[in-house]
N, C-alpha and C. Protein backbone atom coordinates (compact mmCIF):
# COMPACT_ATOMS: atom_id res chain seq x y z
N UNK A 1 37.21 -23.70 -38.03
CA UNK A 1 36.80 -22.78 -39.05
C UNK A 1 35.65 -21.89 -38.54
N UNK A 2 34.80 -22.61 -37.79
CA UNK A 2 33.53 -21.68 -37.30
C UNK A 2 33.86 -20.54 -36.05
N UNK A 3 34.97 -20.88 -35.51
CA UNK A 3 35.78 -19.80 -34.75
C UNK A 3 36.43 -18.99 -35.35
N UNK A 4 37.07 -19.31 -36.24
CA UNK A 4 37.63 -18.05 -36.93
C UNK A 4 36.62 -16.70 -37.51
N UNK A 5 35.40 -17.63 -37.93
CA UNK A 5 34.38 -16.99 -38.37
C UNK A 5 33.80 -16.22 -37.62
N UNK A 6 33.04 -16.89 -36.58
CA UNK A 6 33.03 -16.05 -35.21
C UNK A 6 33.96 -14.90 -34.95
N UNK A 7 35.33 -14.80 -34.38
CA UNK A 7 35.91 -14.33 -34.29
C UNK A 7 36.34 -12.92 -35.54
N UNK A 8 36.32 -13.19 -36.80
CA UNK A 8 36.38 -12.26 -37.57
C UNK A 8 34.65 -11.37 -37.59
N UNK A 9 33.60 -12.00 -37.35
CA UNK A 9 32.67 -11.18 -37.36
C UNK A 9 32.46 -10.38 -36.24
N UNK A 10 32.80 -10.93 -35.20
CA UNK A 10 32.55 -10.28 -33.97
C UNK A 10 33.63 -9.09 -34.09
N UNK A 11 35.36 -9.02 -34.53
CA UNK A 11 36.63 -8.13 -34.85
C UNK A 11 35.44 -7.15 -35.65
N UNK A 12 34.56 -6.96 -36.85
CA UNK A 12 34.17 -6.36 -37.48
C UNK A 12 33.01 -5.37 -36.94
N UNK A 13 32.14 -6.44 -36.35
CA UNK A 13 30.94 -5.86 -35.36
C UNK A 13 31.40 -5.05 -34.28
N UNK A 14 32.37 -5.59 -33.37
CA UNK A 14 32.94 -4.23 -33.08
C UNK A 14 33.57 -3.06 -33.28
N UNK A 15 34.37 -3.13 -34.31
CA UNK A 15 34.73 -2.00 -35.50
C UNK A 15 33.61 -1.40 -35.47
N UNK A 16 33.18 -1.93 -36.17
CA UNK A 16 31.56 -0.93 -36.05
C UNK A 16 30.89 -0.07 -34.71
N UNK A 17 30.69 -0.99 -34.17
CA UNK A 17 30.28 -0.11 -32.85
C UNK A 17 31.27 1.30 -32.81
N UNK A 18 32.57 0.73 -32.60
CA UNK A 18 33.88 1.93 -32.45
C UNK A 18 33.11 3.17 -32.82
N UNK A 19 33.35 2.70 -34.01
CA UNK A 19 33.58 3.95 -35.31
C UNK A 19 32.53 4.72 -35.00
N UNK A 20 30.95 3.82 -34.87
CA UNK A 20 29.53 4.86 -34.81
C UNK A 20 29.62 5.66 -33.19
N UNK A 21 30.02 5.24 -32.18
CA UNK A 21 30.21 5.98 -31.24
C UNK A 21 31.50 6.77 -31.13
N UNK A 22 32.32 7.17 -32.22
CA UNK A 22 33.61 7.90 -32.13
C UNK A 22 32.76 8.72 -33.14
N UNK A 23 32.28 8.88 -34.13
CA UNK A 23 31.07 10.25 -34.58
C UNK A 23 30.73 10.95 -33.74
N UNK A 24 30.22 12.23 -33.87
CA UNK A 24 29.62 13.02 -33.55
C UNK A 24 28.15 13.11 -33.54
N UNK A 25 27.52 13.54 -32.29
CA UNK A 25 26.14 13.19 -32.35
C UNK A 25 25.01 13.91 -33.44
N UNK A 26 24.30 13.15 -34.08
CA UNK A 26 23.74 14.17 -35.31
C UNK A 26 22.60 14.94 -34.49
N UNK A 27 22.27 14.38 -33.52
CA UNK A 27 20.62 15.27 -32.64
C UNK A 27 21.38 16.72 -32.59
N UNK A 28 23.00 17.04 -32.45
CA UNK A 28 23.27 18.18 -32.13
C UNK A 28 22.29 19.30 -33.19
N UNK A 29 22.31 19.16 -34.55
CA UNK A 29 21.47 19.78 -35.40
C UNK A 29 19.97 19.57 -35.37
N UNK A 30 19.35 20.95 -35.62
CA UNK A 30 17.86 20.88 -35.56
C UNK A 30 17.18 19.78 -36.35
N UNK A 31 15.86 19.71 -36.27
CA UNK A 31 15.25 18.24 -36.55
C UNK A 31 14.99 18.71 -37.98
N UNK A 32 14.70 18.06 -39.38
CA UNK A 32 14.64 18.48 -40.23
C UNK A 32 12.85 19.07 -40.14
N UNK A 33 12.04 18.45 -39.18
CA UNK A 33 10.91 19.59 -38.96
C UNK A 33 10.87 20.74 -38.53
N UNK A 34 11.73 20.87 -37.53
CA UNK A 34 12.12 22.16 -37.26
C UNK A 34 12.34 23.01 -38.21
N UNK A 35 13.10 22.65 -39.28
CA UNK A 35 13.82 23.87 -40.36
C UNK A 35 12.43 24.06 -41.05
N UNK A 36 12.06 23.11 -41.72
CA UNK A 36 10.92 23.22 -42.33
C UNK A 36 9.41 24.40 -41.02
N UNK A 37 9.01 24.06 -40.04
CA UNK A 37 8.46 25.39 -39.75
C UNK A 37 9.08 26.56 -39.43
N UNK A 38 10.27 26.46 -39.26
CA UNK A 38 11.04 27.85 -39.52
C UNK A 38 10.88 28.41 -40.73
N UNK A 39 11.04 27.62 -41.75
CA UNK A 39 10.90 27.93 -43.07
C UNK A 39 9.79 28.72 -43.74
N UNK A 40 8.51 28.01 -42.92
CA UNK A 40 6.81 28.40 -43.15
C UNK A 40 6.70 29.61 -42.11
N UNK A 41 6.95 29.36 -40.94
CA UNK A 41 7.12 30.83 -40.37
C UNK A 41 7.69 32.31 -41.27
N UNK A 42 8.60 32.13 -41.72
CA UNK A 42 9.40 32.86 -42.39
C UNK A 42 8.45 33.27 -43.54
N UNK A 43 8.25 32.62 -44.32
CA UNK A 43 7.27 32.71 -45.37
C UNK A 43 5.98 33.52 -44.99
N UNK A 44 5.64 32.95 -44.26
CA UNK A 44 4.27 33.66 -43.59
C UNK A 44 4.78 34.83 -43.00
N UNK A 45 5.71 35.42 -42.52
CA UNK A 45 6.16 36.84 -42.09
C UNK A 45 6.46 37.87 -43.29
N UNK A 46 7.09 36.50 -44.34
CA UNK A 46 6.94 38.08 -45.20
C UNK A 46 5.65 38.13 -46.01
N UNK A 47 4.66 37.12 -46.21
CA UNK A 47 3.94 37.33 -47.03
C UNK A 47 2.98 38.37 -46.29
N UNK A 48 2.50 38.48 -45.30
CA UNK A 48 1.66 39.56 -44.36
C UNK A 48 2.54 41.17 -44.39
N UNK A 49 4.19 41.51 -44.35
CA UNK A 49 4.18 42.16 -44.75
C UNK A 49 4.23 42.31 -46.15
N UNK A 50 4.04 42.14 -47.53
CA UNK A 50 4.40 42.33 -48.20
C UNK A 50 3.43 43.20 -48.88
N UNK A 51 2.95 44.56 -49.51
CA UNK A 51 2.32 45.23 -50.32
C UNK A 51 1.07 44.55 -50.69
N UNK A 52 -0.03 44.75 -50.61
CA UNK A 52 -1.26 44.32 -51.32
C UNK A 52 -0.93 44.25 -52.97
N UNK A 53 -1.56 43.72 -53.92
CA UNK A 53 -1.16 43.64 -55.18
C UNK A 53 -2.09 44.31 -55.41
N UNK A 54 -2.62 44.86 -56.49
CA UNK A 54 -4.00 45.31 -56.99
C UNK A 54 -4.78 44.24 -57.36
N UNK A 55 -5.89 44.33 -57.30
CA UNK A 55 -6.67 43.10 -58.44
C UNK A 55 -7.13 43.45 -59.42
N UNK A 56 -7.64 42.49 -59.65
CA UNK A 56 -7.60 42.15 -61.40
C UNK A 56 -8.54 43.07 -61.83
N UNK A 57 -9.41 43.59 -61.45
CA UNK A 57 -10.29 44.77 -61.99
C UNK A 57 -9.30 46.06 -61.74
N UNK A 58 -8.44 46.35 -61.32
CA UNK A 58 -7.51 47.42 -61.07
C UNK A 58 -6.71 47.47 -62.35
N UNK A 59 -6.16 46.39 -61.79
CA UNK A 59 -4.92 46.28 -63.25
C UNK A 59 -5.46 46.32 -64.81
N UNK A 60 -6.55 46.09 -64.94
CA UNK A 60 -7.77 45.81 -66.19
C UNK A 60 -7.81 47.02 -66.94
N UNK A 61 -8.70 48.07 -65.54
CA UNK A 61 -8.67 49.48 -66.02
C UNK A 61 -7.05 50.16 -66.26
N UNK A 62 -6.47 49.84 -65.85
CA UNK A 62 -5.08 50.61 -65.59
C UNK A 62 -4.40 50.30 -67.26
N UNK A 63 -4.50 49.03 -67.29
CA UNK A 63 -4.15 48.86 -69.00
C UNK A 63 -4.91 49.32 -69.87
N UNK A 64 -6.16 49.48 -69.75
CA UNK A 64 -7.14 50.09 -70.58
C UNK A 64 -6.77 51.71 -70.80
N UNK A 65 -6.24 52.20 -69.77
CA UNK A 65 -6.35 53.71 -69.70
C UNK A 65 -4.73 53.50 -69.98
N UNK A 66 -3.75 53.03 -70.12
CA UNK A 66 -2.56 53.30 -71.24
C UNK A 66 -3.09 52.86 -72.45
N UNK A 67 -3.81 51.94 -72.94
CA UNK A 67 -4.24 51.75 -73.98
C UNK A 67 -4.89 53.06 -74.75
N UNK A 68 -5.43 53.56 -73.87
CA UNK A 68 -6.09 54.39 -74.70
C UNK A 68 -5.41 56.02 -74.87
N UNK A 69 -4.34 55.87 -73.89
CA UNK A 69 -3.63 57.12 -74.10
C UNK A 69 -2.75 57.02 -75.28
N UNK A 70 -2.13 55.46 -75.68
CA UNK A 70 -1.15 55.20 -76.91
C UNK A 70 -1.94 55.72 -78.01
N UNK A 71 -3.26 55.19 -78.34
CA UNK A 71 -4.20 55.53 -79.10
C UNK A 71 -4.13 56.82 -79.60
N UNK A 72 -4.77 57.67 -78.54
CA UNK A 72 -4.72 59.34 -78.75
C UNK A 72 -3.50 59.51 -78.99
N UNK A 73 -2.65 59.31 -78.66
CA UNK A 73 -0.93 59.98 -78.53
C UNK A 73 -0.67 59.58 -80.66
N UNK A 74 -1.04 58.43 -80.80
CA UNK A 74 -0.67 58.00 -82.31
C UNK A 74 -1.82 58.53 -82.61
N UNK A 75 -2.78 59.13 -82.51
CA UNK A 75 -3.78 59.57 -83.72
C UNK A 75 -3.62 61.00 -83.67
N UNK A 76 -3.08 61.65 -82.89
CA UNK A 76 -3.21 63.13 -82.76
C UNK A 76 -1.42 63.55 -83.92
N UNK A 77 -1.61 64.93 -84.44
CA UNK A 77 -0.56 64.70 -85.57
C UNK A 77 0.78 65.54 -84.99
């Protein structure tokens, strides 16, 4: 009985081996760190080009001065 046992685990354990060396090697694809600083690279290329935003004292006045043109525009007849 302990040979058979033997024998069926070892039939299985090598199955195994088979199968994982009849796959394809996964190193062929980049490392998942790799993608990830590709990723941050990328990011960082467009954020340097991307348009300055205004700040917040820009945008402040800028609403203030439509504000105040709606104003005049509705009070004038």
């Amino acid at each position: 009985m302990k040979r058979l046992l033997a024998l069926v685990a070892g039939g299985l354990g090598l199955r195994a081996l088979l199968k994982r060396r009849s796959r394809p090697a996964a190193s062929a694809s980049p490392s998942p760190a790799e993608d990830l600083r590709a990723k941050l690279a990328h990011a960082k290329a467009q954020d340097t080009t991307q348009a300055r935003e205004p700040e917040v004292d820009e945008r402040r006045a800028d609403v203030h001065a439509k504000a105040r043109q709606a104003i005049d525009d509705l009070g004038a007849p």
